[in-house]
N, C-alpha and C. Protein backbone atom coordinates (compact mmCIF):
# COMPACT_ATOMS: atom_id res chain seq x y z
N UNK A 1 72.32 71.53 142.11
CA UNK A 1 71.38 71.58 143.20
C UNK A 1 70.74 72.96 143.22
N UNK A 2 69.41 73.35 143.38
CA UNK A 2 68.60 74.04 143.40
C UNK A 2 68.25 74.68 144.85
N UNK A 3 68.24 76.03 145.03
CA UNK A 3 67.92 76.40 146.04
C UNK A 3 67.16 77.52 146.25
N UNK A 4 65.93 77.77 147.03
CA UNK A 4 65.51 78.60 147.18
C UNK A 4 65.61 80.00 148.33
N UNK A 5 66.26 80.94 147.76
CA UNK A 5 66.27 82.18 148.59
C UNK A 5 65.22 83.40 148.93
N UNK A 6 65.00 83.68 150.03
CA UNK A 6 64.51 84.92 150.45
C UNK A 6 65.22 86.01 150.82
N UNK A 7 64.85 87.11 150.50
CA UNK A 7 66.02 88.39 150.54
C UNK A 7 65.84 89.54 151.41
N UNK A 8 65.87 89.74 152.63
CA UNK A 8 65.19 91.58 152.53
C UNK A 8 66.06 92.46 152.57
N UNK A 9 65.45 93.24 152.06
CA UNK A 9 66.50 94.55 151.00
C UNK A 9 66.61 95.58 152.38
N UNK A 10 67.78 95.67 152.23
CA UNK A 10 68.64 97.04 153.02
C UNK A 10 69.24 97.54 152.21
N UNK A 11 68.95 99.22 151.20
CA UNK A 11 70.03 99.36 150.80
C UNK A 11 71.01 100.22 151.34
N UNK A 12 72.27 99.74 151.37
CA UNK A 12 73.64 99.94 151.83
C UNK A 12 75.13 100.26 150.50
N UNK A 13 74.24 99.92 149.43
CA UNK A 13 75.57 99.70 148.34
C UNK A 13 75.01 100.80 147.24
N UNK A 14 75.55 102.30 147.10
CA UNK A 14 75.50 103.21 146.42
C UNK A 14 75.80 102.60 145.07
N UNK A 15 76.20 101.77 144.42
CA UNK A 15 76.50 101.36 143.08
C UNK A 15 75.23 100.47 142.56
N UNK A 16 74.56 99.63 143.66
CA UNK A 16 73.37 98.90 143.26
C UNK A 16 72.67 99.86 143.42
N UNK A 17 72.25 100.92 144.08
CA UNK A 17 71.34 102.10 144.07
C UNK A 17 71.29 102.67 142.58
N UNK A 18 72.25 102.98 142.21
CA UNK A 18 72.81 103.63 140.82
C UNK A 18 71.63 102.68 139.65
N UNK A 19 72.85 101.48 139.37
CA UNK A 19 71.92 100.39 138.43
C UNK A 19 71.07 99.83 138.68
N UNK A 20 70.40 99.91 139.78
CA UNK A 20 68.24 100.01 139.72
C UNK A 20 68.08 100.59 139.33
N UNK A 21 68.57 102.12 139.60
CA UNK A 21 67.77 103.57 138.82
C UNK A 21 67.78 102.99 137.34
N UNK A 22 69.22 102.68 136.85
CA UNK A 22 69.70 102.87 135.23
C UNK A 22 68.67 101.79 134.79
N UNK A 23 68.58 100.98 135.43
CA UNK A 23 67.74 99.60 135.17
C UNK A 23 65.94 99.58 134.72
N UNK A 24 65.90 101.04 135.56
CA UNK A 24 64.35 101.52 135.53
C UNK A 24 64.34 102.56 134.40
N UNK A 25 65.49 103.25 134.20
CA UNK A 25 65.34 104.39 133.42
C UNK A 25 65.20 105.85 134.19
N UNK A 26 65.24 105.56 135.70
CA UNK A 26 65.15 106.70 136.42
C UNK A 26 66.38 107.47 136.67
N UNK A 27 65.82 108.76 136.95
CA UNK A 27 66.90 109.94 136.88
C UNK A 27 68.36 109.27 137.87
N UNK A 28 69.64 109.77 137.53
CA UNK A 28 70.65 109.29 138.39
C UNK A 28 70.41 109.90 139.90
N UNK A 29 70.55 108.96 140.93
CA UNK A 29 70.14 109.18 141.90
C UNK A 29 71.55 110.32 142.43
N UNK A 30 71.35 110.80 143.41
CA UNK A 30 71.92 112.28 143.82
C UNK A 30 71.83 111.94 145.63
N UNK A 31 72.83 112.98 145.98
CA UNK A 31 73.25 112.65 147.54
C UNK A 31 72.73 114.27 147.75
N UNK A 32 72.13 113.87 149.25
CA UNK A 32 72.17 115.39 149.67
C UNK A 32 70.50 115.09 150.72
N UNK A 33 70.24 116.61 150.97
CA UNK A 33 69.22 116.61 152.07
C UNK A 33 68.25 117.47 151.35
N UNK A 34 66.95 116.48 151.38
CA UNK A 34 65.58 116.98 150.65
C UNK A 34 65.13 117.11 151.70
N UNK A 35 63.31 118.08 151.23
CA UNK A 35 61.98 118.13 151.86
C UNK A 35 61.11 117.40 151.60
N UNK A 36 60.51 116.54 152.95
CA UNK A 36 59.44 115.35 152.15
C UNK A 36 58.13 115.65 152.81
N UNK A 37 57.87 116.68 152.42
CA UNK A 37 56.55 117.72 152.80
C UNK A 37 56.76 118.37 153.95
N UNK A 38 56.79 117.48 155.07
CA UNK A 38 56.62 118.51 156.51
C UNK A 38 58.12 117.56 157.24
N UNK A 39 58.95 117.15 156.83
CA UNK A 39 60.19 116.48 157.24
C UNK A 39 61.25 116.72 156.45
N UNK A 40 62.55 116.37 156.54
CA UNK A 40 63.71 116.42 156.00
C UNK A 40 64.39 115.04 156.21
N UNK A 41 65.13 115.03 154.64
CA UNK A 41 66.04 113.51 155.18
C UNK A 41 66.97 114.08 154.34
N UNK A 42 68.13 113.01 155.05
CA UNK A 42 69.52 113.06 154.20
C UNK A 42 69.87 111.77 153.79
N UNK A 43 70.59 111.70 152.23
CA UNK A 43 70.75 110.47 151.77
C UNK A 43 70.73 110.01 150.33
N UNK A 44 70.63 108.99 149.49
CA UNK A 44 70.91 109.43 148.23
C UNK A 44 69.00 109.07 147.69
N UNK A 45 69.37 109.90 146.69
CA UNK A 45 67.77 110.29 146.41
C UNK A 45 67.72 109.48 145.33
N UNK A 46 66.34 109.18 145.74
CA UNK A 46 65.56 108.06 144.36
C UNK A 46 64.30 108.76 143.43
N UNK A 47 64.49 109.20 142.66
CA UNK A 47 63.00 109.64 141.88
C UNK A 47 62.34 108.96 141.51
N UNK A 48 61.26 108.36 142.09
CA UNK A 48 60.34 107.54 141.01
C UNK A 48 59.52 107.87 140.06
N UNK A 49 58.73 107.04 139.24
CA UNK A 49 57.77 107.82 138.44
C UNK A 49 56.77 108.57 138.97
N UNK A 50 56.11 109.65 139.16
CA UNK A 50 55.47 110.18 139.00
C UNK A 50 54.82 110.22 140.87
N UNK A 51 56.49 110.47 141.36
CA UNK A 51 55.73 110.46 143.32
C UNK A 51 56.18 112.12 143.17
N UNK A 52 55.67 112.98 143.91
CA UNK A 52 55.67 114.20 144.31
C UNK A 52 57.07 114.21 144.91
N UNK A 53 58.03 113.27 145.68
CA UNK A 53 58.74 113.57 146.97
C UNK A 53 59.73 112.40 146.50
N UNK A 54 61.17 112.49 146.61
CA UNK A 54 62.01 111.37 146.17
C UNK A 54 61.98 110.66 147.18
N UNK A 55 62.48 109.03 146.87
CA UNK A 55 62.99 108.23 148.17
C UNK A 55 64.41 108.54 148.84
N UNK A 56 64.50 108.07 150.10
CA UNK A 56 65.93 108.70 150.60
C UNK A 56 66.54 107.32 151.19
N UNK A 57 67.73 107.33 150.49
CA UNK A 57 68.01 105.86 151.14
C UNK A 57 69.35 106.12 151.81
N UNK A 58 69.63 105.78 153.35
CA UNK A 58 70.73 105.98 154.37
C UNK A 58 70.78 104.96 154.46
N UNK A 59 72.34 104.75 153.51
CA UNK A 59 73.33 103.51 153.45
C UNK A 59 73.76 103.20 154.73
N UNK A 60 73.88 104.13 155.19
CA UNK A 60 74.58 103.44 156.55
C UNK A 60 73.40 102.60 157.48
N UNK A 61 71.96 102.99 157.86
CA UNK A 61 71.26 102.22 158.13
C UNK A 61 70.11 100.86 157.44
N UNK A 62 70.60 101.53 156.15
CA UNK A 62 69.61 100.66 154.98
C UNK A 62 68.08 101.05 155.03
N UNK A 63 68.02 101.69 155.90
CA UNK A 63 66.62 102.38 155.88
C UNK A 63 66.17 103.08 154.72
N UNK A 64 64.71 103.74 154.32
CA UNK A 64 64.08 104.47 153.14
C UNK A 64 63.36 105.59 154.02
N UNK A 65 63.35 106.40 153.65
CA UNK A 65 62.56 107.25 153.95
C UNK A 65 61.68 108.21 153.00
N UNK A 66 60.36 108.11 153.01
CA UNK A 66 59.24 108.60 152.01
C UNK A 66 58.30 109.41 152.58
N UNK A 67 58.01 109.89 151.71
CA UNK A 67 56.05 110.34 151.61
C UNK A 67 55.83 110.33 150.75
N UNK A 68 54.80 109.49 150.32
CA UNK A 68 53.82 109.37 149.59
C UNK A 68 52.47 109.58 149.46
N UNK A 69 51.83 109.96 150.74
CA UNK A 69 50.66 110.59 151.12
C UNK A 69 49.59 109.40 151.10
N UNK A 70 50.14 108.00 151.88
CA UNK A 70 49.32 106.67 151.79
C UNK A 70 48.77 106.78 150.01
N UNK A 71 49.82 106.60 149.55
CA UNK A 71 49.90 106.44 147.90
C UNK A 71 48.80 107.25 146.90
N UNK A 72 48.81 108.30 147.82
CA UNK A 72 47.95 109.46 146.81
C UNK A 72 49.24 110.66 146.34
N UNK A 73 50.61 110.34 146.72
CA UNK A 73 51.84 110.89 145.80
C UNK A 73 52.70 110.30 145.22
N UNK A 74 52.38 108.62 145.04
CA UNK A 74 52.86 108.11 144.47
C UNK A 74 52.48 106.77 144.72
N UNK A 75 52.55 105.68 143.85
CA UNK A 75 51.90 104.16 143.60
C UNK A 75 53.28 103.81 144.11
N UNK A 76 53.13 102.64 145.68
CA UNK A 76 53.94 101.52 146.14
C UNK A 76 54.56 100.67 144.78
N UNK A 77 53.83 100.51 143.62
CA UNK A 77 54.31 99.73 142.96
C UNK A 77 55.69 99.95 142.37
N UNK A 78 56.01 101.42 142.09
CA UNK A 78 57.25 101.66 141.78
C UNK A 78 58.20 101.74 142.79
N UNK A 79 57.91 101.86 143.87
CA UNK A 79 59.04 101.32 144.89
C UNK A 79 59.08 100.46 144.82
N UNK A 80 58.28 98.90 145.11
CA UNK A 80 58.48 97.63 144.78
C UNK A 80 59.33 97.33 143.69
N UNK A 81 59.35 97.88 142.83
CA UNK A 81 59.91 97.49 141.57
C UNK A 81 61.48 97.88 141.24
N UNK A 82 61.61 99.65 142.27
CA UNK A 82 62.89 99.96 142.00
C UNK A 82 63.49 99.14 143.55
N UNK A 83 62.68 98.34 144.58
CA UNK A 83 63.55 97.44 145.79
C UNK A 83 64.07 96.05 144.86
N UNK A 84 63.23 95.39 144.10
CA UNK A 84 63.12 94.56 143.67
C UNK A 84 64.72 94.74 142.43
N UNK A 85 64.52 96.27 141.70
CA UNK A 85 65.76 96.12 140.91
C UNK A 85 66.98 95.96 141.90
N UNK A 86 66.79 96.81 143.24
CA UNK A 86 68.04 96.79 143.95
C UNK A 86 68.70 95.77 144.34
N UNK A 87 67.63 94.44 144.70
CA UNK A 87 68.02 93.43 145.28
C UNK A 87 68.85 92.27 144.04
N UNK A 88 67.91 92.61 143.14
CA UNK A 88 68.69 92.34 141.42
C UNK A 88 70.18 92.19 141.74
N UNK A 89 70.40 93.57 141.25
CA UNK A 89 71.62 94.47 141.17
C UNK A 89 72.19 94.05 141.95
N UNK A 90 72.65 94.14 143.58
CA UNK A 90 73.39 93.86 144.70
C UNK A 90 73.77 92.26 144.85
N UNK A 91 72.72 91.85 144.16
CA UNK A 91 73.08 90.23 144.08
C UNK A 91 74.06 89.99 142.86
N UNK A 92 73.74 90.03 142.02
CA UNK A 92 74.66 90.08 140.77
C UNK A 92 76.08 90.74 141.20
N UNK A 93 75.99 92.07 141.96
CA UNK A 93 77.23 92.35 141.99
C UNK A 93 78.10 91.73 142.74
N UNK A 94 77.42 91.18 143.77
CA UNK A 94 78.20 90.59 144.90
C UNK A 94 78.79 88.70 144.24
N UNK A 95 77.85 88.44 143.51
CA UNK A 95 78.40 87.21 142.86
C UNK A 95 79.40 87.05 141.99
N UNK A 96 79.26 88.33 140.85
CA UNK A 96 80.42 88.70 139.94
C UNK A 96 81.71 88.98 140.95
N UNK A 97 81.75 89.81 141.77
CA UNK A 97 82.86 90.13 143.05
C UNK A 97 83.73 88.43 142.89
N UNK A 98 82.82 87.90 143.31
CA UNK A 98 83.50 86.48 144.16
C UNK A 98 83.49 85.64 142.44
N UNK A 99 83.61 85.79 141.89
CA UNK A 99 84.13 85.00 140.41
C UNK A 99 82.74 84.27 140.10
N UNK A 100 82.11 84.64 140.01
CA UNK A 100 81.21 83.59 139.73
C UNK A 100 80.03 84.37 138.22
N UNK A 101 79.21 83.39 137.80
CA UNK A 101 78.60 83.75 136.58
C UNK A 101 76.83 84.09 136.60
N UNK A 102 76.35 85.16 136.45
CA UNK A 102 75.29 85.44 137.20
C UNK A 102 74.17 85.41 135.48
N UNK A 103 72.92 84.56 135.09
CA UNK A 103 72.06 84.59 134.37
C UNK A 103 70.54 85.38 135.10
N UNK A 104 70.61 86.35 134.11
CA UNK A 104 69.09 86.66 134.73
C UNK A 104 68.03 86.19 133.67
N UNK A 105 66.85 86.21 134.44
CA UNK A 105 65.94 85.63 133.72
C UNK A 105 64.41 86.30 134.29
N UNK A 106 63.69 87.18 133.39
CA UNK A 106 62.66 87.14 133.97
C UNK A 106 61.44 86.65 133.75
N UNK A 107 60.49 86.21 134.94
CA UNK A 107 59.62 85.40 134.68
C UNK A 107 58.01 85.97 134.81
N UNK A 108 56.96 85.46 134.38
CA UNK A 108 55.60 85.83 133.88
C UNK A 108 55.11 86.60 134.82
N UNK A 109 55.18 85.92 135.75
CA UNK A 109 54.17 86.55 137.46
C UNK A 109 55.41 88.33 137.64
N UNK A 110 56.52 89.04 137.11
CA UNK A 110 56.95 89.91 137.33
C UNK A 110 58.25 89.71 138.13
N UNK A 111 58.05 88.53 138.67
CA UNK A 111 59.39 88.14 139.61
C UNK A 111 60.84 87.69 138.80
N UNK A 112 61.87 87.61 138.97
CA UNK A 112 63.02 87.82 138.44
C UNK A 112 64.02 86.51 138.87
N UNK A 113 64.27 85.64 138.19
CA UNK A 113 65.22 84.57 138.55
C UNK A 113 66.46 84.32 138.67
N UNK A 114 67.07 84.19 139.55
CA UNK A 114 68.51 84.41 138.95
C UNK A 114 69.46 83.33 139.40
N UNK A 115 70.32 82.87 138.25
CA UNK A 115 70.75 81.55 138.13
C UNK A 115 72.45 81.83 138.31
N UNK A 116 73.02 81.22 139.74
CA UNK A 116 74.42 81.91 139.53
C UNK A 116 75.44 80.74 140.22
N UNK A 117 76.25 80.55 138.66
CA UNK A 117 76.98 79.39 138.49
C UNK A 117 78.29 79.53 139.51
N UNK A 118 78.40 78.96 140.63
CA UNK A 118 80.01 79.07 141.84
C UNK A 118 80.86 78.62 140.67
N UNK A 119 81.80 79.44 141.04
CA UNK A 119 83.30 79.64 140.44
C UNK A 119 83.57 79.14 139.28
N UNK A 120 82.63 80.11 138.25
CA UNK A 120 82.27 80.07 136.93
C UNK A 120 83.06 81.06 136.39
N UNK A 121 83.71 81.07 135.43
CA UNK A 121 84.21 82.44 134.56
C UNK A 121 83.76 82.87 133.37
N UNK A 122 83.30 84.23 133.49
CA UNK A 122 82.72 84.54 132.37
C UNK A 122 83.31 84.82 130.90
């Protein structure tokens, strides 16, 4: 049986934070308190390609915190892409957790499928 899910991403899980980065090729993300021009955040830091200012993600609220300068310091698209790895990642991990067998698959339009067999052993 086939089912369709919707997801929204909180990240909360420092290990799926990790393997988005590794997943993208981006620098290992780092804990601590940056400057995001005229603000400060604390939290583990995301570098994307080519934004002036890292992302800050507070696990404990799942919140992000940025500047991007309405995307004149950096293109939304690579956040999309490193939320999109996160939600990846956190799913897979949480399925492997509970025994089960996780296929990824990605598809034309950029979106990512993922096929995960209950109480499957790998």
């Amino acid at each position: 049986m086939s089912h369709i899910v919707t997801i929204q991403t909180e990240l909360r899980d420092v290990e799926a934070i990790r393997l988005a980065a590794r997943r993208l090729l981006l620098p290992e993300p780092t804990f601590g308190a940056v400057r995001l021009f005229s603000t400060c955040a604390t939290g583990w830091q995301i570098q994307l390609p080519q934004w002036r200012y890292p992302v800050v993600a507070d696990i404990n609220s799942g919140k992000l915190e940025f500047d991007n300068y309405d995307g004149r310091w950096g293109e939304r698209r690579h956040l999309d892409r490193f939320l999109q790895g996160y939600a990846v990642e956190k799913a897979k991990l949480e399925a492997r957790r509970r025994g089960h067998v996780v296929v990824e698959q990605p598809l034309n339009d950029g979106s990512i499928k993922l096929t995960i067999q209950l109480g499957a052993t790998a």
